[in-house]
C-alpha atoms as a PDB file:
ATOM      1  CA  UNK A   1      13.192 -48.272   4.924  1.00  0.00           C
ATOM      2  CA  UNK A   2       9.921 -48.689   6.334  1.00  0.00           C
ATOM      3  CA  UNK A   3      10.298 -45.881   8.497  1.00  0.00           C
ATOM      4  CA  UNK A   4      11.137 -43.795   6.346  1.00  0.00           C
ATOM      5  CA  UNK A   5       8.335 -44.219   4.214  1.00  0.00           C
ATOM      6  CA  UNK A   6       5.931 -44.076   7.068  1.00  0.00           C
ATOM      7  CA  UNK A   7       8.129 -40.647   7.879  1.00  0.00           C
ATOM      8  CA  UNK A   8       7.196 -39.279   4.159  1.00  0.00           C
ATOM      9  CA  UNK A   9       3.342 -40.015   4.964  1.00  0.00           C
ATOM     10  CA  UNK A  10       3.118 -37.916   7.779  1.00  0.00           C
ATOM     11  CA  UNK A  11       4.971 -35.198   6.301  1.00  0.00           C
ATOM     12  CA  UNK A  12       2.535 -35.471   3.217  1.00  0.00           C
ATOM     13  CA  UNK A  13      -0.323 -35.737   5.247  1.00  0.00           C
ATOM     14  CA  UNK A  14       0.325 -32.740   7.578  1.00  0.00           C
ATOM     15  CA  UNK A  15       1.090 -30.721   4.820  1.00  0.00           C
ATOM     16  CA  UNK A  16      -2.123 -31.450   2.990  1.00  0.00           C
ATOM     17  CA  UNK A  17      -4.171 -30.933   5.953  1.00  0.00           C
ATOM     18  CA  UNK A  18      -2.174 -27.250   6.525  1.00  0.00           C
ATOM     19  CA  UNK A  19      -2.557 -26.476   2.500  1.00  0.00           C
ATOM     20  CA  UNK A  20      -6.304 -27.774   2.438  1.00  0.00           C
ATOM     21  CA  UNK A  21      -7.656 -25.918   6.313  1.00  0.00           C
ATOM     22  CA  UNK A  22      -7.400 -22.622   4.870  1.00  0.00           C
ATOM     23  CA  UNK A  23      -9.948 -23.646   1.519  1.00  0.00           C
ATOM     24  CA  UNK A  24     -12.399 -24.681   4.136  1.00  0.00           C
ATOM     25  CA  UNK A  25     -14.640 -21.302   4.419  1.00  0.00           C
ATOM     26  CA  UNK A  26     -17.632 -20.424   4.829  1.00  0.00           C
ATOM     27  CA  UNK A  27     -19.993 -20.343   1.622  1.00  0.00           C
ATOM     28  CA  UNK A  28     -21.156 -16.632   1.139  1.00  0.00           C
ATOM     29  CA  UNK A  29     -24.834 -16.498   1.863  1.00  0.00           C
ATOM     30  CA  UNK A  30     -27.462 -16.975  -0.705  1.00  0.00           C
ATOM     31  CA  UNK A  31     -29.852 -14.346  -2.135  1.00  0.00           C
ATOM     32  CA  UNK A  32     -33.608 -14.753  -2.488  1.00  0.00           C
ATOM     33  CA  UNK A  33     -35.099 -12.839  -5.776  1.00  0.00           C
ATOM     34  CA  UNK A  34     -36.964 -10.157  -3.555  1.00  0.00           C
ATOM     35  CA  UNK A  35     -33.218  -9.320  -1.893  1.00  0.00           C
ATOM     36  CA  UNK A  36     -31.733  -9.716  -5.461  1.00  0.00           C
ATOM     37  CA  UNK A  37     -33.999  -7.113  -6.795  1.00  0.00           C
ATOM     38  CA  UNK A  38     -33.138  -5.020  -4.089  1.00  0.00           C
ATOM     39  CA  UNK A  39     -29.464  -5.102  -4.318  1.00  0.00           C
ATOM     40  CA  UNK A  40     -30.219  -4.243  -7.989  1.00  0.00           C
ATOM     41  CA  UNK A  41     -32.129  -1.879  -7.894  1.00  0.00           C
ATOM     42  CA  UNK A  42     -29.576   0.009  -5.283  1.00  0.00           C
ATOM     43  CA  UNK A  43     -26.553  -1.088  -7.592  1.00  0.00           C
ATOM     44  CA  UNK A  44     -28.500   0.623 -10.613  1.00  0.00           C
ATOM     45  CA  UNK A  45     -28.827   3.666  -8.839  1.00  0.00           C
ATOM     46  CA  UNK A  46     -25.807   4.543  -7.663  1.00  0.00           C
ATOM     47  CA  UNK A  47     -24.279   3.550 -10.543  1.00  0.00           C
ATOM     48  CA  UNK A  48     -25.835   5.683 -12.899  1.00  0.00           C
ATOM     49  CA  UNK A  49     -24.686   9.049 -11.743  1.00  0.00           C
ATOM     50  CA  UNK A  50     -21.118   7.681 -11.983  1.00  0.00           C
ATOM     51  CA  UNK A  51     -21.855   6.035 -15.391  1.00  0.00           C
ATOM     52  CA  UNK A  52     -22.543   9.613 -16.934  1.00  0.00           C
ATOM     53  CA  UNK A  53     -19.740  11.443 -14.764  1.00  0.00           C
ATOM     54  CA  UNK A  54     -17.613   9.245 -16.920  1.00  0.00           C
ATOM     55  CA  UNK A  55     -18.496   9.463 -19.740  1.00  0.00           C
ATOM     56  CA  UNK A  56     -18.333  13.295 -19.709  1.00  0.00           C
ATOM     57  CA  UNK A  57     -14.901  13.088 -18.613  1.00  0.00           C
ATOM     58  CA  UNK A  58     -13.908  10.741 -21.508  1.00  0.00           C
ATOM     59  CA  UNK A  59     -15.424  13.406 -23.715  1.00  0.00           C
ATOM     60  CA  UNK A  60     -13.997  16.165 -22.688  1.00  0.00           C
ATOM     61  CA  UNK A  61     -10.447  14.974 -22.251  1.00  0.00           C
ATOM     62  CA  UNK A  62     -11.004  12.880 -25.380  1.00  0.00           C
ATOM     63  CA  UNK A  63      -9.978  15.891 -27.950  1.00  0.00           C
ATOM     64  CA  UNK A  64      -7.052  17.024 -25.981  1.00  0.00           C
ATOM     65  CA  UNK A  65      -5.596  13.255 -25.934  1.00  0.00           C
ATOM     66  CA  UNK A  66      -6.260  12.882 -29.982  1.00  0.00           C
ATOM     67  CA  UNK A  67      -4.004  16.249 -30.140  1.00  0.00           C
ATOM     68  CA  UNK A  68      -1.214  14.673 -28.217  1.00  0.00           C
ATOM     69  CA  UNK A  69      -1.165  11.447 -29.991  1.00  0.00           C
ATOM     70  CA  UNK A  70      -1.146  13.365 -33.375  1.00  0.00           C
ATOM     71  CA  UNK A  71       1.872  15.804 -32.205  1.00  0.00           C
ATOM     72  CA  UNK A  72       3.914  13.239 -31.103  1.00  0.00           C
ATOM     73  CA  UNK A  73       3.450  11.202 -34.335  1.00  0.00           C
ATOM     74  CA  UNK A  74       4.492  14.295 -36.347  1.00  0.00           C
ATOM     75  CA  UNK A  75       7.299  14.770 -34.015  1.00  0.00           C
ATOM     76  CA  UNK A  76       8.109  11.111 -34.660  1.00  0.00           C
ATOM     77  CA  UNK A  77       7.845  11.714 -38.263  1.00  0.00           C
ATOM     78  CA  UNK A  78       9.735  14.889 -38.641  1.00  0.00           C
ATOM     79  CA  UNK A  79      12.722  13.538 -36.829  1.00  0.00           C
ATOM     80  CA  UNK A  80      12.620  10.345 -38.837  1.00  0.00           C
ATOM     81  CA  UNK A  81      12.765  13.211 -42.791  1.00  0.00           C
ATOM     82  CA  UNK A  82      15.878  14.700 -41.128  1.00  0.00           C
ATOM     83  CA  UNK A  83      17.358  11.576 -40.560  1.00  0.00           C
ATOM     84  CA  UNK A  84      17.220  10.518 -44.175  1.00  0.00           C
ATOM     85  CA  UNK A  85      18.051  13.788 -45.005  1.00  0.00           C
ATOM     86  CA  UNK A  86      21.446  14.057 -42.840  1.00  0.00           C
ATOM     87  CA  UNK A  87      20.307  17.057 -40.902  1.00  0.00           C
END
């Protein structure tokens, strides 16, 4: 009985240390304000091209979707009249 419970330990125990070895990495690196700033500004500038590339996009596909949703309601709706009407 003992040995089977000392058995069970080392089972547990290797399997915590091959579950925990993996969680042990490295800690990314730490940014001073003057690097901060930098990655900022850089961030800030190439994302504002793409921020208004967007958002033309969404406004010029934005009329054509609004067309589809309302043709496939009336669709919807028209099959639902003949229906009820035994067409």
């Amino acid at each position: 009985m003992i040995k089977l419970v000392w058995k069970g330990f080392y089972v547990i125990c290797f399997a915590l240390f091959f579950v925990g070895l993996p969680s042990c990495e490295k800690q990314a690196p730490r940014l001073r304000s003057a690097e901060r700033k930098i990655v900022d500004s850089l961030y800030n500038m190439k994302i504002s091209p793409l921020k208004e590339e967007l958002d033309s996009i969404c406004d010029a596909s934005k009329q054509a979707r609004i067309d589809y949703m309302v043709d496939s309601i009336m669709k919807l709706r028209l099959a639902e009249r003949k229906k009820r009407l035994g067409y």
